[in-house]
N, C-alpha and C. Protein backbone atom coordinates (compact mmCIF):
# COMPACT_ATOMS: atom_id res chain seq x y z
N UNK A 1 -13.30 47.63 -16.57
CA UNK A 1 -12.20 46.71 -16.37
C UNK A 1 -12.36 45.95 -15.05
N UNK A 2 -12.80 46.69 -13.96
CA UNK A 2 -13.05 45.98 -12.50
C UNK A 2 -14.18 44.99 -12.77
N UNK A 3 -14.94 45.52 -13.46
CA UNK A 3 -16.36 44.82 -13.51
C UNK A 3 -16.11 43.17 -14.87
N UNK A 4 -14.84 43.51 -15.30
CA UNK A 4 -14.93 41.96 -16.55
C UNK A 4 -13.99 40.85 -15.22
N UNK A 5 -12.70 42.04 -14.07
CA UNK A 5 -11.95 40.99 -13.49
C UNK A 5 -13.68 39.91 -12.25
N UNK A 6 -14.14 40.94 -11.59
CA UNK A 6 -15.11 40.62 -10.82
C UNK A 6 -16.03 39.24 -11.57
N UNK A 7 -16.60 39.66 -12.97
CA UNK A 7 -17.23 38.66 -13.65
C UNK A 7 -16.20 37.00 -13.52
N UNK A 8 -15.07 37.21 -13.94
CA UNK A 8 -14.15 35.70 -14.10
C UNK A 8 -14.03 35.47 -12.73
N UNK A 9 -13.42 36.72 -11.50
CA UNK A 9 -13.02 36.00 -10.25
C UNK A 9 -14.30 35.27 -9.53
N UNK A 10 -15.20 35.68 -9.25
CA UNK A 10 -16.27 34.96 -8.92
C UNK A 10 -16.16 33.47 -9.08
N UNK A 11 -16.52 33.29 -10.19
CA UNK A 11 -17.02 31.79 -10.55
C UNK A 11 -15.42 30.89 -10.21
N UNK A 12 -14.09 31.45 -10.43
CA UNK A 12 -13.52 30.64 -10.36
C UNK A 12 -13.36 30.49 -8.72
N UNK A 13 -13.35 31.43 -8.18
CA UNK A 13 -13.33 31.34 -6.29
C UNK A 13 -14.73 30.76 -5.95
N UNK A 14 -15.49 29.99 -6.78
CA UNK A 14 -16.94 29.38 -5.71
C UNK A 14 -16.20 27.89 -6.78
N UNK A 15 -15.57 28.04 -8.08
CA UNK A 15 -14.96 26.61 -8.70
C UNK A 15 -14.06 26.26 -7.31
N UNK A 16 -13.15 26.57 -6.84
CA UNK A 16 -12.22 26.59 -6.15
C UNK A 16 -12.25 26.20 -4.58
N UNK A 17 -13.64 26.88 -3.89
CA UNK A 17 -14.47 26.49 -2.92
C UNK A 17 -14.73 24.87 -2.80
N UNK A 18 -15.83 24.95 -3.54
CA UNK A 18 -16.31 23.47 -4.52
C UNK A 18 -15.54 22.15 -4.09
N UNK A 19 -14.40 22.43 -4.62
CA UNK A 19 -13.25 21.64 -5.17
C UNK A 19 -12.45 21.29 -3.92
N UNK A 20 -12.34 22.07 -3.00
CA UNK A 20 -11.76 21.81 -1.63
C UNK A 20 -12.83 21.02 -0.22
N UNK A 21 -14.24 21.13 -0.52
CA UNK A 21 -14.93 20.79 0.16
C UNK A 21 -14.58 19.32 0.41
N UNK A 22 -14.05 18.57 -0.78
CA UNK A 22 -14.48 17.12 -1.07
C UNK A 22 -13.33 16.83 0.20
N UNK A 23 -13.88 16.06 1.20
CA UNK A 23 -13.32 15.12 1.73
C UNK A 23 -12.27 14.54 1.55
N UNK A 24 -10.98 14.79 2.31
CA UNK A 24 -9.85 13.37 1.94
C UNK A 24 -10.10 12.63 2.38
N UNK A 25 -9.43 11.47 1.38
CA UNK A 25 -8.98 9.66 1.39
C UNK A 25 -8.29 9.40 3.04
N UNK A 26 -8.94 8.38 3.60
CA UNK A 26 -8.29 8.57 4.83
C UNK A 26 -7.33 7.42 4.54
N UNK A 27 -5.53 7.84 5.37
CA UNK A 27 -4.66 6.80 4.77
C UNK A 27 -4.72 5.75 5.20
N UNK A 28 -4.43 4.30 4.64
CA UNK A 28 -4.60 2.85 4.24
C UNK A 28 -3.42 2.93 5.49
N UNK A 29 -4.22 2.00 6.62
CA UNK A 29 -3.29 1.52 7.52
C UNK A 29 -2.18 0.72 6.82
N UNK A 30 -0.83 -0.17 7.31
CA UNK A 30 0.03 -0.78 6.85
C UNK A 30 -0.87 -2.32 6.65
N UNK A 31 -1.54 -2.81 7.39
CA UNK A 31 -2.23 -3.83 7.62
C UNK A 31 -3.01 -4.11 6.24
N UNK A 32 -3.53 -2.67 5.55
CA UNK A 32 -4.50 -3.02 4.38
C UNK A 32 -3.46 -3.07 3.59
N UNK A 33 -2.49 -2.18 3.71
CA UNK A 33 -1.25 -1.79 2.29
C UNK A 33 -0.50 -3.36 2.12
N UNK A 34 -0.73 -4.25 3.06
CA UNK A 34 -0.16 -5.70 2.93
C UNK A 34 -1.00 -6.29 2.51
N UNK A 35 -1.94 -6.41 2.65
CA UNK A 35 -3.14 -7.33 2.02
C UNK A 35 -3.40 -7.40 1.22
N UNK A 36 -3.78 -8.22 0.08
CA UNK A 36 -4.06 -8.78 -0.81
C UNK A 36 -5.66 -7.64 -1.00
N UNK A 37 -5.94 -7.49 -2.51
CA UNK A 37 -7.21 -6.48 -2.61
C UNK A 37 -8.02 -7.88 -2.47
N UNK A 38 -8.41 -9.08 -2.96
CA UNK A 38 -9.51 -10.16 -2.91
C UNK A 38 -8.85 -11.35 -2.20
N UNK A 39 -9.87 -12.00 -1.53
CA UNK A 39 -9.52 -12.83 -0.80
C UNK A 39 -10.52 -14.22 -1.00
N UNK A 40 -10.90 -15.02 -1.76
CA UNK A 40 -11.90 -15.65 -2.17
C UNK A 40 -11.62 -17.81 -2.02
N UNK A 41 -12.46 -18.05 -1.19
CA UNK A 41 -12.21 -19.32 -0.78
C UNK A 41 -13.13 -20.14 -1.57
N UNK A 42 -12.48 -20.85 -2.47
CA UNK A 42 -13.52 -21.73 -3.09
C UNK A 42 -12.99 -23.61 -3.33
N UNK A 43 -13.75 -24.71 -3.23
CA UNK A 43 -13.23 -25.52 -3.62
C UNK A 43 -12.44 -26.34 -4.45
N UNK A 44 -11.56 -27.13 -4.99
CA UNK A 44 -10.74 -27.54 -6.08
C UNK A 44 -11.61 -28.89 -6.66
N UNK A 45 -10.78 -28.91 -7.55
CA UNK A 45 -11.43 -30.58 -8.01
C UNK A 45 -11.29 -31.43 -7.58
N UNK A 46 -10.12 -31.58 -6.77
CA UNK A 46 -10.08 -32.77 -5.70
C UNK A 46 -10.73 -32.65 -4.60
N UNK A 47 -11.78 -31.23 -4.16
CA UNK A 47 -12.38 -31.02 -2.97
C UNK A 47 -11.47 -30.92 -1.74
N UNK A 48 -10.15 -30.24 -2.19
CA UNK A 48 -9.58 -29.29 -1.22
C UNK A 48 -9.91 -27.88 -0.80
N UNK A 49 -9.79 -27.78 -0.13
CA UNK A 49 -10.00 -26.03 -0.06
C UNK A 49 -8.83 -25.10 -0.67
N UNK A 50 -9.48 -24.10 -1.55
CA UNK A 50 -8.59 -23.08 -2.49
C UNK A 50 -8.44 -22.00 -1.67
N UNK A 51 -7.29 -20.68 -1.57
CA UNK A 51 -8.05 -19.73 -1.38
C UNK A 51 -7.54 -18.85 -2.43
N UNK A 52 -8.01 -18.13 -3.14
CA UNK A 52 -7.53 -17.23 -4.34
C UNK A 52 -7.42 -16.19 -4.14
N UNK A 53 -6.45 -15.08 -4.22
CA UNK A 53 -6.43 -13.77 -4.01
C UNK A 53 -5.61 -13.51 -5.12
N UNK A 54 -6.23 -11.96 -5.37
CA UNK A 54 -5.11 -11.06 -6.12
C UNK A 54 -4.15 -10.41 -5.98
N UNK A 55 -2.87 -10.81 -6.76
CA UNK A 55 -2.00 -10.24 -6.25
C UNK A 55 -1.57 -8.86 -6.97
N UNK A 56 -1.12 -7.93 -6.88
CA UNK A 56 -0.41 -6.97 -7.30
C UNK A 56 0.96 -7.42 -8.12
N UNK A 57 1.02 -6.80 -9.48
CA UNK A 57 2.07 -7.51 -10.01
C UNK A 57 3.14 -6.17 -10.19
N UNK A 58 4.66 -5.92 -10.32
CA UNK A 58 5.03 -4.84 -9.67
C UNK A 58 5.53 -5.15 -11.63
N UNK A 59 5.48 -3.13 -12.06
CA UNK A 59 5.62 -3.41 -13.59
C UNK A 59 4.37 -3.26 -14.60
N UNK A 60 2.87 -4.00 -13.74
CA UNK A 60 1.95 -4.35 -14.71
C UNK A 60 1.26 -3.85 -14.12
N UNK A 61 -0.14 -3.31 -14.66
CA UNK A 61 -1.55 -2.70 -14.44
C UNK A 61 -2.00 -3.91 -13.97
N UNK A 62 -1.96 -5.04 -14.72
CA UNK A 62 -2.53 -5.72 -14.51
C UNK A 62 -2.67 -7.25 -13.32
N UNK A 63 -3.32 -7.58 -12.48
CA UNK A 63 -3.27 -8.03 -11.48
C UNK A 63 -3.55 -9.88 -11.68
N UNK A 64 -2.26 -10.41 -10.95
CA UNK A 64 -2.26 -11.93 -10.98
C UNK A 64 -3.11 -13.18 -10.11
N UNK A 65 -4.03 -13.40 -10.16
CA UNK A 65 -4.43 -14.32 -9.37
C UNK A 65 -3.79 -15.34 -9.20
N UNK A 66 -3.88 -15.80 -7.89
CA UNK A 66 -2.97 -17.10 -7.57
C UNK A 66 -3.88 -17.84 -6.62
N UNK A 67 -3.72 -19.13 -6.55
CA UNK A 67 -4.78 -20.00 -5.74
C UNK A 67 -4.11 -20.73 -5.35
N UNK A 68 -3.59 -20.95 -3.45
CA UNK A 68 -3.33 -21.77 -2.84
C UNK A 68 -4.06 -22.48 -1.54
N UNK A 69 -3.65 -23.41 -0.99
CA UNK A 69 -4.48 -24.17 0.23
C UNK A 69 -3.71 -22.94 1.43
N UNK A 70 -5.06 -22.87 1.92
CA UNK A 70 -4.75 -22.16 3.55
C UNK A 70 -3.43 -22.20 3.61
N UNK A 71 -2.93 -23.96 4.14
CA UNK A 71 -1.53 -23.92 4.91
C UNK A 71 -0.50 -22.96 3.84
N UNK A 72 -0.41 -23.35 2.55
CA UNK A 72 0.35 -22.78 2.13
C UNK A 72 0.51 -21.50 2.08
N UNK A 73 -0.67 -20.94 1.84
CA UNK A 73 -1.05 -19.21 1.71
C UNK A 73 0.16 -18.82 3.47
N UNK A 74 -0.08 -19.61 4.56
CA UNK A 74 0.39 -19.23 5.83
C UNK A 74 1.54 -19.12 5.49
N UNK A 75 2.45 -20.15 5.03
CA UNK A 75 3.94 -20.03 4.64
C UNK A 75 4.15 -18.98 4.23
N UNK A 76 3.44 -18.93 2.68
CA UNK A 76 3.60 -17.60 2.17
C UNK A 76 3.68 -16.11 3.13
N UNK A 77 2.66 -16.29 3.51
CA UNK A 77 2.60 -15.10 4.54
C UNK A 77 3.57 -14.69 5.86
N UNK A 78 4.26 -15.89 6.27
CA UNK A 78 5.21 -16.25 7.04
C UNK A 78 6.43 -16.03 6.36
N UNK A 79 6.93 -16.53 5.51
CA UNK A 79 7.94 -15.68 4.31
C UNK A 79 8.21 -14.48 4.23
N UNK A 80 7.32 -14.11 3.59
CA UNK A 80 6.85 -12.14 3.48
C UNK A 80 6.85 -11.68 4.12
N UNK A 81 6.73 -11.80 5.54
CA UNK A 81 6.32 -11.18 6.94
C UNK A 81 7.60 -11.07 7.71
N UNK A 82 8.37 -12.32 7.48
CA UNK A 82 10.14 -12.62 7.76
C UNK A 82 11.60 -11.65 6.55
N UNK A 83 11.10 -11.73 5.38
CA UNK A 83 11.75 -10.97 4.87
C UNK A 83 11.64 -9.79 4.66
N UNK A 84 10.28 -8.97 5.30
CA UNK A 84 10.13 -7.69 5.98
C UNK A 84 10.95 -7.19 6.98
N UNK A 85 10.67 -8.15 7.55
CA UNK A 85 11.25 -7.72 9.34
C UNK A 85 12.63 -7.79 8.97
N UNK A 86 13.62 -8.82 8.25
CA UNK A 86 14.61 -9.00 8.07
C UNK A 86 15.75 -7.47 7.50
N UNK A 87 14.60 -6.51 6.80
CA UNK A 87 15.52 -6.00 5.37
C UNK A 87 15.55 -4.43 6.71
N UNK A 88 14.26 -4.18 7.51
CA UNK A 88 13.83 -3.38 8.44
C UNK A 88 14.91 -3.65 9.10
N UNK A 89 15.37 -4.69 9.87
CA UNK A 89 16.03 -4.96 11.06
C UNK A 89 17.74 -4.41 9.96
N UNK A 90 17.83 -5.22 8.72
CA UNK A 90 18.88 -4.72 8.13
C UNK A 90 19.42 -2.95 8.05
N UNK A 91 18.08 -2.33 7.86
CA UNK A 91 18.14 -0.96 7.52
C UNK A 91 18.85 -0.21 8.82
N UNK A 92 17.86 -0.64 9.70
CA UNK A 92 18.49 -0.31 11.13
C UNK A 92 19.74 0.15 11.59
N UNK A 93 20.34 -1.29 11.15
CA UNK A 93 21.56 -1.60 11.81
C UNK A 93 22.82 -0.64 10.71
N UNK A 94 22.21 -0.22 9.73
CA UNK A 94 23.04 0.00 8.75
C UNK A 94 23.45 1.64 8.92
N UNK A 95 21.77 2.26 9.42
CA UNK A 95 21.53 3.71 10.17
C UNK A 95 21.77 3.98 11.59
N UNK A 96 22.46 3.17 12.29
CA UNK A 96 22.74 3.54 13.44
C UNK A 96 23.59 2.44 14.09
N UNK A 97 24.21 3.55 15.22
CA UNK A 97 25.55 3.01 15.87
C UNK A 97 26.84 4.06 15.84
N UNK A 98 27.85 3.16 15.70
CA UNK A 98 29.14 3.99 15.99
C UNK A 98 29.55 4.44 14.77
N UNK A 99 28.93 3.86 13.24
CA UNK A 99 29.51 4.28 11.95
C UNK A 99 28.57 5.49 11.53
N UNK A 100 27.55 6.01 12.31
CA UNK A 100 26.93 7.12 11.98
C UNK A 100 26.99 8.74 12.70
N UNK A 101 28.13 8.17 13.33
CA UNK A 101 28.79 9.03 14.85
C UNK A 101 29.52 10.12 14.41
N UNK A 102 29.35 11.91 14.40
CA UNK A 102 29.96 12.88 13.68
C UNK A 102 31.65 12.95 14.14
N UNK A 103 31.75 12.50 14.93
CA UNK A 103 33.57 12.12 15.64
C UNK A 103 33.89 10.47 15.34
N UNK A 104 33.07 9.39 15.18
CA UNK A 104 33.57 8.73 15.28
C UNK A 104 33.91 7.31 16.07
N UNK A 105 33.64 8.18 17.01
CA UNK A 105 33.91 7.44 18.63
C UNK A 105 32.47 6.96 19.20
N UNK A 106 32.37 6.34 19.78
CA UNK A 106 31.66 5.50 20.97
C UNK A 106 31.46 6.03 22.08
């Protein structure tokens, strides 16, 4: 009976070994978690400059490309970057102060 548990524990404690060796994923600064996965600059037919990236579509596996000129992509990014800070600065204010106070008072 010692000798059938010994036969199974083995192999699964060197499976188990194995399996822990592998290296973790080191975590995705905020900087990458904003970024677009492709970033690809190519010309238009009018010989403007494009730049195309993929976007993440929230819902779908599947991912939207969109192609705008630099300046605009900046707006965009200026947008997004403002209604970040905006909802953050909102959260804030919503978690702290005098309405989160166990008496009340100031």
């Amino acid at each position: 009976m010692t000798q059938l548990r010994l036969n199974w524990l083995l192999p699964a404690a060197a499976l188990l070994l194995v399996a822990c060796q592998a290296a973790p994923a080191a975590p995705a600064s905020p900087e990458a978690l904003a970024a677009p996965q492709t970033a690809v600059q190519v010309a238009s037919a009018d010989g403007a400059d494009v730049v195309c990236r993929t976007m993440k579509v929230t819902g779908s596996r599947f991912a939207k490309r969109e192609c705008k000129t630099p300046e605009v992509w900046a707006q965009y990014d200026a947008y997004t970057n403002q209604n970040a800070k905006e909802s953050t600065d909102r959260m804030q204010r919503l978690n702290t102060g005098c309405s989160t106070q166990a008496q009340g008072g100031c």
